[in-house]
C-alpha atoms as a PDB file:
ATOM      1  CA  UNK A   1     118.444  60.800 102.504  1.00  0.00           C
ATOM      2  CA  UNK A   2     121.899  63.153 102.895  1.00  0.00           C
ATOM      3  CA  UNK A   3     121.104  66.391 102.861  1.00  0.00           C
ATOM      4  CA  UNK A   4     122.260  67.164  99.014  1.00  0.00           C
ATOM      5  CA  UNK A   5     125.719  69.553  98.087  1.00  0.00           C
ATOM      6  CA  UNK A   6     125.509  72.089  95.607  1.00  0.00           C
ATOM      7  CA  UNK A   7     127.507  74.804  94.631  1.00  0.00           C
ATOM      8  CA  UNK A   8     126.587  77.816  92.292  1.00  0.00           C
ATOM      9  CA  UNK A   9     128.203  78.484  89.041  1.00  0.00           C
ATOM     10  CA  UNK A  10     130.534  81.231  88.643  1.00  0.00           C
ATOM     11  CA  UNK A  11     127.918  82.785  86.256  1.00  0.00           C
ATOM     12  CA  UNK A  12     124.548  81.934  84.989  1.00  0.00           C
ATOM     13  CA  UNK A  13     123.422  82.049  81.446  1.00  0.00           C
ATOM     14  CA  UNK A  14     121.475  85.180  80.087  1.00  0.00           C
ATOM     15  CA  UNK A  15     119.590  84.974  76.838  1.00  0.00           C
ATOM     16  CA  UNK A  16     119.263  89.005  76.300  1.00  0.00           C
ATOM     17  CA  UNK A  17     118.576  88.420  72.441  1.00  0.00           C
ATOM     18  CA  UNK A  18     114.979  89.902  72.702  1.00  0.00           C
ATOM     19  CA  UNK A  19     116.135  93.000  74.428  1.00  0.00           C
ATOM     20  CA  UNK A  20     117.270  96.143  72.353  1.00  0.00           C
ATOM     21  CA  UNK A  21     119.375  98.672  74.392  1.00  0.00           C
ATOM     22  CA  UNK A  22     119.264 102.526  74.090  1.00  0.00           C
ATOM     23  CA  UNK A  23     122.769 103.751  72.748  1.00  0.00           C
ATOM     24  CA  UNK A  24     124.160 106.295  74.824  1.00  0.00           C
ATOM     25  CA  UNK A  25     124.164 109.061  73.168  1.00  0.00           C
ATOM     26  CA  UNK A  26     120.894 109.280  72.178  1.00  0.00           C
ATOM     27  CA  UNK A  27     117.690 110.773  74.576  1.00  0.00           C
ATOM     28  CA  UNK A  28     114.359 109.083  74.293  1.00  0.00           C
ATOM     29  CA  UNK A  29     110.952 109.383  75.732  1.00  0.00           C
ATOM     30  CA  UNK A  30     109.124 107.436  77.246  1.00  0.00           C
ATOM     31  CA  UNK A  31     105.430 107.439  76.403  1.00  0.00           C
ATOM     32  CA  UNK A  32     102.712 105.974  78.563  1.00  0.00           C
ATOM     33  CA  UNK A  33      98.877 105.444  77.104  1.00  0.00           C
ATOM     34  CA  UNK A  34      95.801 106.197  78.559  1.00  0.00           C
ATOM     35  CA  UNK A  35      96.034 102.556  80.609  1.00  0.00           C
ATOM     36  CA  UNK A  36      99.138 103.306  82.411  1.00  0.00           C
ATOM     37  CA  UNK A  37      99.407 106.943  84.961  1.00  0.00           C
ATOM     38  CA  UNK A  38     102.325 107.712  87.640  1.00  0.00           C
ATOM     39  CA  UNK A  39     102.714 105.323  90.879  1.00  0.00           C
ATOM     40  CA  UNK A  40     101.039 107.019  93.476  1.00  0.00           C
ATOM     41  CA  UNK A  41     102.774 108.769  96.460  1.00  0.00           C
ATOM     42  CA  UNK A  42     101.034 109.518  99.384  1.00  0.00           C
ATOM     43  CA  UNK A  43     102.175 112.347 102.131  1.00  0.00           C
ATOM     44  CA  UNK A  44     103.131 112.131 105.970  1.00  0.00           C
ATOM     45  CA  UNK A  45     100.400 112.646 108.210  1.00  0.00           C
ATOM     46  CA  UNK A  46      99.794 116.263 109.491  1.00  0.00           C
ATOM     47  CA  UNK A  47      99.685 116.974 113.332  1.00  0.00           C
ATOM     48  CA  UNK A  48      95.838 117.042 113.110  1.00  0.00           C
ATOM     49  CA  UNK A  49      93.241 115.606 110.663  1.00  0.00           C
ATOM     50  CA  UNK A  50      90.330 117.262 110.169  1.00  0.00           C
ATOM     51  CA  UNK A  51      87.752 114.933 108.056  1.00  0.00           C
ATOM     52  CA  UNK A  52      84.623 114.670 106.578  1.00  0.00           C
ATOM     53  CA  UNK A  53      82.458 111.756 105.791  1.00  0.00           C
ATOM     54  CA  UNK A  54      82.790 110.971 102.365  1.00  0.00           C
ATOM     55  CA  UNK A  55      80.684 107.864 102.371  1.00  0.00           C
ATOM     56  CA  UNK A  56      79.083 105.790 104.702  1.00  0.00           C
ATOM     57  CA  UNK A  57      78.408 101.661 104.147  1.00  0.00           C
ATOM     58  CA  UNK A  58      77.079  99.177 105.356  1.00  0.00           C
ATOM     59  CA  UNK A  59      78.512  95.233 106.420  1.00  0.00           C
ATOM     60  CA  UNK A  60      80.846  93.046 104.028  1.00  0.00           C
ATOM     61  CA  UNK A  61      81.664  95.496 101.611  1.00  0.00           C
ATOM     62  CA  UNK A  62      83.890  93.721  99.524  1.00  0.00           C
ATOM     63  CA  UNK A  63      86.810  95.056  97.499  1.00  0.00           C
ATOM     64  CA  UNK A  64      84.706  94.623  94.380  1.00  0.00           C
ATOM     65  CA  UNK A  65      82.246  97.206  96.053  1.00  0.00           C
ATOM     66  CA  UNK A  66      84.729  99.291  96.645  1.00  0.00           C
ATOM     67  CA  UNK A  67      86.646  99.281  93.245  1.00  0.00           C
ATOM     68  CA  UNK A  68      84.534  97.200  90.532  1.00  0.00           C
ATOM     69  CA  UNK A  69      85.929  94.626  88.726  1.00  0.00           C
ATOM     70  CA  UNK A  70      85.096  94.146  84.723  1.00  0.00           C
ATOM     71  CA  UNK A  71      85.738  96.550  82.190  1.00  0.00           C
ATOM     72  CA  UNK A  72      86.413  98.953  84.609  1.00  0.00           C
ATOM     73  CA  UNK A  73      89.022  97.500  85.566  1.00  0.00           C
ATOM     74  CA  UNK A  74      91.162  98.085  82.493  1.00  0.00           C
ATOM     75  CA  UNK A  75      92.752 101.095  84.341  1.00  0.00           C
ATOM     76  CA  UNK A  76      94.124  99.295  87.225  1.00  0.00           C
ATOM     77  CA  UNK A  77      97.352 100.752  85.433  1.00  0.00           C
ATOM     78  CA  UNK A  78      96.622 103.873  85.686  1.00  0.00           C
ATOM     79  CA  UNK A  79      96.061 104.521  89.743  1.00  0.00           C
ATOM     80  CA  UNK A  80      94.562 108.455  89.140  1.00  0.00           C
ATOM     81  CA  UNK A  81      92.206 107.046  86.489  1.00  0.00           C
ATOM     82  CA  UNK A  82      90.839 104.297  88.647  1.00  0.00           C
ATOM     83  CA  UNK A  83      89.969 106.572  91.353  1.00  0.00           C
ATOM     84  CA  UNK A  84      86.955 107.704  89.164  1.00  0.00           C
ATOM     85  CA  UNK A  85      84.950 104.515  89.327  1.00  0.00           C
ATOM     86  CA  UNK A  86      85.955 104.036  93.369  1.00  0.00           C
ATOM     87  CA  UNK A  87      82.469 102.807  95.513  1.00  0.00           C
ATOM     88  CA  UNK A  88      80.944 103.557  91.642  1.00  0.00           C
ATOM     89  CA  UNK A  89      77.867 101.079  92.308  1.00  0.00           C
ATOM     90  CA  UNK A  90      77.785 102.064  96.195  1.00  0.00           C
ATOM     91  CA  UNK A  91      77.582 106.133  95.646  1.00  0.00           C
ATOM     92  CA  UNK A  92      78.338 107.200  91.788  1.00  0.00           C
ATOM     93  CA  UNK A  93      78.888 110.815  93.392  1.00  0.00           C
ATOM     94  CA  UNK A  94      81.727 109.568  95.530  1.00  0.00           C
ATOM     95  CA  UNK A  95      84.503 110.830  93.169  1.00  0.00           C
ATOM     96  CA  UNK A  96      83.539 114.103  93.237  1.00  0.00           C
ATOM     97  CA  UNK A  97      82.504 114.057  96.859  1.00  0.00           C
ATOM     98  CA  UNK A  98      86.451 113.545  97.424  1.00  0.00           C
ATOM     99  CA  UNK A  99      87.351 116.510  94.935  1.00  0.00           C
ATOM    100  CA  UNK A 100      85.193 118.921  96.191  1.00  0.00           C
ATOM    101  CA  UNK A 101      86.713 118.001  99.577  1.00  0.00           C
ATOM    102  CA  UNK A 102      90.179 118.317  98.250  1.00  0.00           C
ATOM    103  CA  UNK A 103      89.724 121.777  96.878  1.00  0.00           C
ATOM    104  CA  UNK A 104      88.343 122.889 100.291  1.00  0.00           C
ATOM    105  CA  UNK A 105      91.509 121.694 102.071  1.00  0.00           C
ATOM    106  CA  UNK A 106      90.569 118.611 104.252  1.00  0.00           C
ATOM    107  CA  UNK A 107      90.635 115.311 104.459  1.00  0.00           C
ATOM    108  CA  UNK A 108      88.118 112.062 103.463  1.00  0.00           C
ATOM    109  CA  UNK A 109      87.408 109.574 105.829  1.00  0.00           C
ATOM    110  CA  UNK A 110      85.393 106.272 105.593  1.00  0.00           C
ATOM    111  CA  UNK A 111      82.755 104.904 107.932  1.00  0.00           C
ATOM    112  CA  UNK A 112      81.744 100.981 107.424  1.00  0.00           C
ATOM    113  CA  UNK A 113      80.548  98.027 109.167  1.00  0.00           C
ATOM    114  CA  UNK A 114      81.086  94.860 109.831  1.00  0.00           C
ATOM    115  CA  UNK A 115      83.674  93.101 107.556  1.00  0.00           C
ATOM    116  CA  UNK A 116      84.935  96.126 105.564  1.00  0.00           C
ATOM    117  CA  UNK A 117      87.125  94.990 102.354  1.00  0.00           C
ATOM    118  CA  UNK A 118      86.386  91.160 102.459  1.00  0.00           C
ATOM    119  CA  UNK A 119      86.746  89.013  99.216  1.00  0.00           C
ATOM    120  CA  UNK A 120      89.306  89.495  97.522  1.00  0.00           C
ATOM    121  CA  UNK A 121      93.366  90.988  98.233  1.00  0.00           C
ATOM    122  CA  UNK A 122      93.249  93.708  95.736  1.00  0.00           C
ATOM    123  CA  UNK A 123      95.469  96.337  96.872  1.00  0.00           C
ATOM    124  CA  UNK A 124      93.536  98.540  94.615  1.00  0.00           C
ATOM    125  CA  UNK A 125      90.901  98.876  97.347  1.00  0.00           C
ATOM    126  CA  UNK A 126      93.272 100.875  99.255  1.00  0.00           C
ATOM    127  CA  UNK A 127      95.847 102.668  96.793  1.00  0.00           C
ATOM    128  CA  UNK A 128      92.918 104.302  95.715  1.00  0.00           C
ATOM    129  CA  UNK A 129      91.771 105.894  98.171  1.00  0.00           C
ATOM    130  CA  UNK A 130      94.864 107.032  99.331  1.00  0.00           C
ATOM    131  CA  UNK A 131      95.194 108.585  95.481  1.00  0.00           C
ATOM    132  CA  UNK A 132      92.145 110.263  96.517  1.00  0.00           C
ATOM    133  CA  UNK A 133      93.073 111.298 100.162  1.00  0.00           C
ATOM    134  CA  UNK A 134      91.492 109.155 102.471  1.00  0.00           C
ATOM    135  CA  UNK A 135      93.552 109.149 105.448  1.00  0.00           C
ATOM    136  CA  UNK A 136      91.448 107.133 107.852  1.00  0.00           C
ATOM    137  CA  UNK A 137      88.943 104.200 107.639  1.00  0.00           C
ATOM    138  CA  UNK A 138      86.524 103.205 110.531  1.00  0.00           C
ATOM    139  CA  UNK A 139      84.728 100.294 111.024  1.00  0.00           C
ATOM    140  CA  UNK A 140      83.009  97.827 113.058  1.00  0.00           C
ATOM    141  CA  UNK A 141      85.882  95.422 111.928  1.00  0.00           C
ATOM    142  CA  UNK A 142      88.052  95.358 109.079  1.00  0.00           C
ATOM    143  CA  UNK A 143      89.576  91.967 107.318  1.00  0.00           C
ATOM    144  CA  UNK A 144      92.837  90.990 107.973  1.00  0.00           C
ATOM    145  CA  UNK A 145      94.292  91.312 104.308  1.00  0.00           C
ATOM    146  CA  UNK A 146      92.370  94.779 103.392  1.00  0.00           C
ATOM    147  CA  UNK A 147      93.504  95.860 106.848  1.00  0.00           C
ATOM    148  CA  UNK A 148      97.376  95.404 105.772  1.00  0.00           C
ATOM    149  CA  UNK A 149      96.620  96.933 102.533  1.00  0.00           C
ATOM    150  CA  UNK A 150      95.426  99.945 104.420  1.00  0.00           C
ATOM    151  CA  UNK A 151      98.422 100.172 106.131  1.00  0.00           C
ATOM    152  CA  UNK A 152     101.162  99.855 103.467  1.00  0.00           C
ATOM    153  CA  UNK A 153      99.176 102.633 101.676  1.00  0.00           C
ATOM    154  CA  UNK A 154      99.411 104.974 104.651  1.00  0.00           C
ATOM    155  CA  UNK A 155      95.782 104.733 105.983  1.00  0.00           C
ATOM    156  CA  UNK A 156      94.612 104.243 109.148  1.00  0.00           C
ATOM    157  CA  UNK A 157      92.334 101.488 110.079  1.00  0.00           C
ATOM    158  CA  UNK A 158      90.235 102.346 112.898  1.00  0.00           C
ATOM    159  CA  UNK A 159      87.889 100.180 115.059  1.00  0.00           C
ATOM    160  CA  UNK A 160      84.252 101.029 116.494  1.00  0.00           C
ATOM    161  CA  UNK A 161      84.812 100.511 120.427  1.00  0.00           C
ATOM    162  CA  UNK A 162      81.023 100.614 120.304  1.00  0.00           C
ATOM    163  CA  UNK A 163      79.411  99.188 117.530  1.00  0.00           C
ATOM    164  CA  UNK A 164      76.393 101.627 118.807  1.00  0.00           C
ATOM    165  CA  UNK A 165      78.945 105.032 117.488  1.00  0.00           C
ATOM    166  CA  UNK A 166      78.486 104.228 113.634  1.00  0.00           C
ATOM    167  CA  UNK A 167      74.583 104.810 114.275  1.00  0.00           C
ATOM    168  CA  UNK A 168      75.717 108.539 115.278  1.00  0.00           C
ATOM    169  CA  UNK A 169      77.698 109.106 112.422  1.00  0.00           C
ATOM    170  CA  UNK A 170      76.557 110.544 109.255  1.00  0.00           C
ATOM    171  CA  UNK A 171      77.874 111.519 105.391  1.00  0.00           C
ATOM    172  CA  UNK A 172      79.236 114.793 105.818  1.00  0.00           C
ATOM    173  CA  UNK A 173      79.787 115.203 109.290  1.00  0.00           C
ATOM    174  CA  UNK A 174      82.702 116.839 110.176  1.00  0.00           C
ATOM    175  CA  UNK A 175      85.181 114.766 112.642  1.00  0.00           C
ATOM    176  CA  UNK A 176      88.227 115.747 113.708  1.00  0.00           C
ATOM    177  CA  UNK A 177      91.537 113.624 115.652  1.00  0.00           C
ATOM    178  CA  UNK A 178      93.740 116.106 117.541  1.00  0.00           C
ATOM    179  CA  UNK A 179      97.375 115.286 118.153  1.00  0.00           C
ATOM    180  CA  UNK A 180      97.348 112.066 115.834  1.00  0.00           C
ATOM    181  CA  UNK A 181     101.136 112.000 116.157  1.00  0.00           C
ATOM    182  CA  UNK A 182     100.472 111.360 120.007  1.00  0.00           C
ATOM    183  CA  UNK A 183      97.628 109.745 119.604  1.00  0.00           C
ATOM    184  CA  UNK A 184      98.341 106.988 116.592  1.00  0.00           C
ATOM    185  CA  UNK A 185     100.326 105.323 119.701  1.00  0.00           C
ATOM    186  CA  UNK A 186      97.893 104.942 121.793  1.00  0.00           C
ATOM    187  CA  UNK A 187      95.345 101.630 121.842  1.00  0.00           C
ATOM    188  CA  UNK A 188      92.207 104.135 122.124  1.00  0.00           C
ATOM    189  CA  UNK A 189      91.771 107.636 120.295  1.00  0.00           C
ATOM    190  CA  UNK A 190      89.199 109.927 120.658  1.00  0.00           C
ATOM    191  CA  UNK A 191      87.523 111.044 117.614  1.00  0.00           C
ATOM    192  CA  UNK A 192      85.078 114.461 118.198  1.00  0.00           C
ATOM    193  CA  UNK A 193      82.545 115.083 115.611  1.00  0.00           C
ATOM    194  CA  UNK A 194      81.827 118.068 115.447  1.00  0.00           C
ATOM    195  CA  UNK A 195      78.306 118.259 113.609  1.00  0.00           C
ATOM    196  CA  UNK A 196      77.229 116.119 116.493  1.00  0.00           C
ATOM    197  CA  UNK A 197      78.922 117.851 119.318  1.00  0.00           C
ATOM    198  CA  UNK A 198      79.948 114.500 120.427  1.00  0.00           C
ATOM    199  CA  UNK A 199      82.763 112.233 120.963  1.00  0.00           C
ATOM    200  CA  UNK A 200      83.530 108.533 120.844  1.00  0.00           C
ATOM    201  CA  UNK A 201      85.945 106.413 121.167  1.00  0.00           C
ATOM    202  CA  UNK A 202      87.933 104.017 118.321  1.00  0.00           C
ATOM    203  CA  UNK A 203      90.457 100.831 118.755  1.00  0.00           C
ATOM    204  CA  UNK A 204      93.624 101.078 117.488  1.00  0.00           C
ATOM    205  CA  UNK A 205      95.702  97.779 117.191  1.00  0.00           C
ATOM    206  CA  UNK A 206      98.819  99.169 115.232  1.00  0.00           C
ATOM    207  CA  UNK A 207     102.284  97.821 116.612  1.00  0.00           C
ATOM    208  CA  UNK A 208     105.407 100.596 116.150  1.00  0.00           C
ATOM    209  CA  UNK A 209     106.540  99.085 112.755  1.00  0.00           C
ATOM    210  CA  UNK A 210     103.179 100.087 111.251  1.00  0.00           C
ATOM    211  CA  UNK A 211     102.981 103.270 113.234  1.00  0.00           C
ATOM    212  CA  UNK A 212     105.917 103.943 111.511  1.00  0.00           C
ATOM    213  CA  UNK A 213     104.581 103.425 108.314  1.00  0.00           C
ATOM    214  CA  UNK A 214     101.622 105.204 108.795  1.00  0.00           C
ATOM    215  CA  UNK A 215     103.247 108.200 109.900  1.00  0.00           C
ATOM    216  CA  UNK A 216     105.686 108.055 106.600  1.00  0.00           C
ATOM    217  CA  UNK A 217     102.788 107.752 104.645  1.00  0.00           C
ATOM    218  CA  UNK A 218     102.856 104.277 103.411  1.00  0.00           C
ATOM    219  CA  UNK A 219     105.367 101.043 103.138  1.00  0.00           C
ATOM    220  CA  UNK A 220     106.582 103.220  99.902  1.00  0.00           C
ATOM    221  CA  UNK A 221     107.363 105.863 101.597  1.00  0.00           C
ATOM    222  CA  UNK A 222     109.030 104.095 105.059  1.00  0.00           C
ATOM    223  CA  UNK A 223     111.556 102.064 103.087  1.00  0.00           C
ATOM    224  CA  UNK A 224     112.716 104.675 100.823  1.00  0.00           C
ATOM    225  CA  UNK A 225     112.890 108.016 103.314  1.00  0.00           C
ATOM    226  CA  UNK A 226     116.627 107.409 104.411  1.00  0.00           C
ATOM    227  CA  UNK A 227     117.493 106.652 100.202  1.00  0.00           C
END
């Protein structure tokens, strides 16, 4: 059939009867329950990222091991609220792992497996964490969807060059990346930990755009710095 000819119409009709508009000379409020917090804003990277293992998992943990689902989930509003039930069923301590962290001035990073955040796309799985301030996630391999999520939230996925490094790696060991803004470009990065005295080696498969992003501290954060 021909390819069919429309044109738009000079305006379109609005039915604005159910909304009620402030006057303008009044002030109001607004006033948010317990089931809806602030939108999260994560921070540029520093120069150099000092970590320590927060929690170490296994294979497939799924985004529903990393932030339940269920009645828990009534939160998802309310970003700083959610962060208390993150990896609740994996490590119930986890939340205050990360604060006691905080106060002492570093940085959280993840360790994981084989198929870290399958199942579901739940961008929950990563907002939270960066609430929390996780900065880095390694793993044997990552899914594609969680890995983008990671990204757009300002953390960086990192990948096991040798699946054989995550056996040297334990909770609260200290690691440490040197010259990440150098480094973050670069297809392999050395990561030292320093409660081993060892070193060893992680994939990076970032193109510029999400360097970019990363650096800025999230998708948020990229398309709004020139505003």
């Amino acid at each position: 059939i021909d390819y069919p000819n429309f044109s738009l119409p000079d305006r379109f009709d609005i039915d604005d009867s159910l909304i009620t508009y402030p006057t303008l000379d009044s002030d109001y409020e607004i006033y948010r329950g317990q089931f809806i917090g602030d939108l999260p804003y994560n921070s540029p990277l520093p120069k150099e990222l000092l970590f320590e293992v927060a929690i170490k998992v296994g294979d497939k943990i799924t985004t529903d091991d990393i932030i339940p689902a269920g009645a828990s989930m009534d939160f998802r509003g309310n970003i700083q609220k959610s962060t208390e039930i993150i990896f609740k069923n994996l490590d119930p301590q986890f939340s205050e792992t990360c604060n006691r962290i905080r106060a002492e001035d570093r940085y959280f990073i993840i360790i994981a497996g084989d198929s870290y955040g399958q199942g579901s796309s739940r961008e929950h799985a990563a907002m939270c964490p960066m609430a929390m301030g996780v900065k880095v996630v390694i793993a044997k391999s990552i899914e594609r969807i969680h890995h983008a999520n990671l990204i757009n939230f300002g953390v960086i996925p990192l990948i096991f060059k040798k699946d054989a490094d995550y056996e040297m790696i334990d909770k609260a060991d200290q690691l440490v990346i040197k010259n990440i803004y150098e480094a973050i470009y670069k297809s392999e990065i050395e990561v030292e930990n320093i409660s081993k005295g060892k070193s060893f080696i992680v994939q990076n498969n970032l193109n510029n755009r999400q360097i970019e992003i990363i650096l800025s501290g999230g998708l948020l954060n990229y398309v709004t710095k020139d505003n």
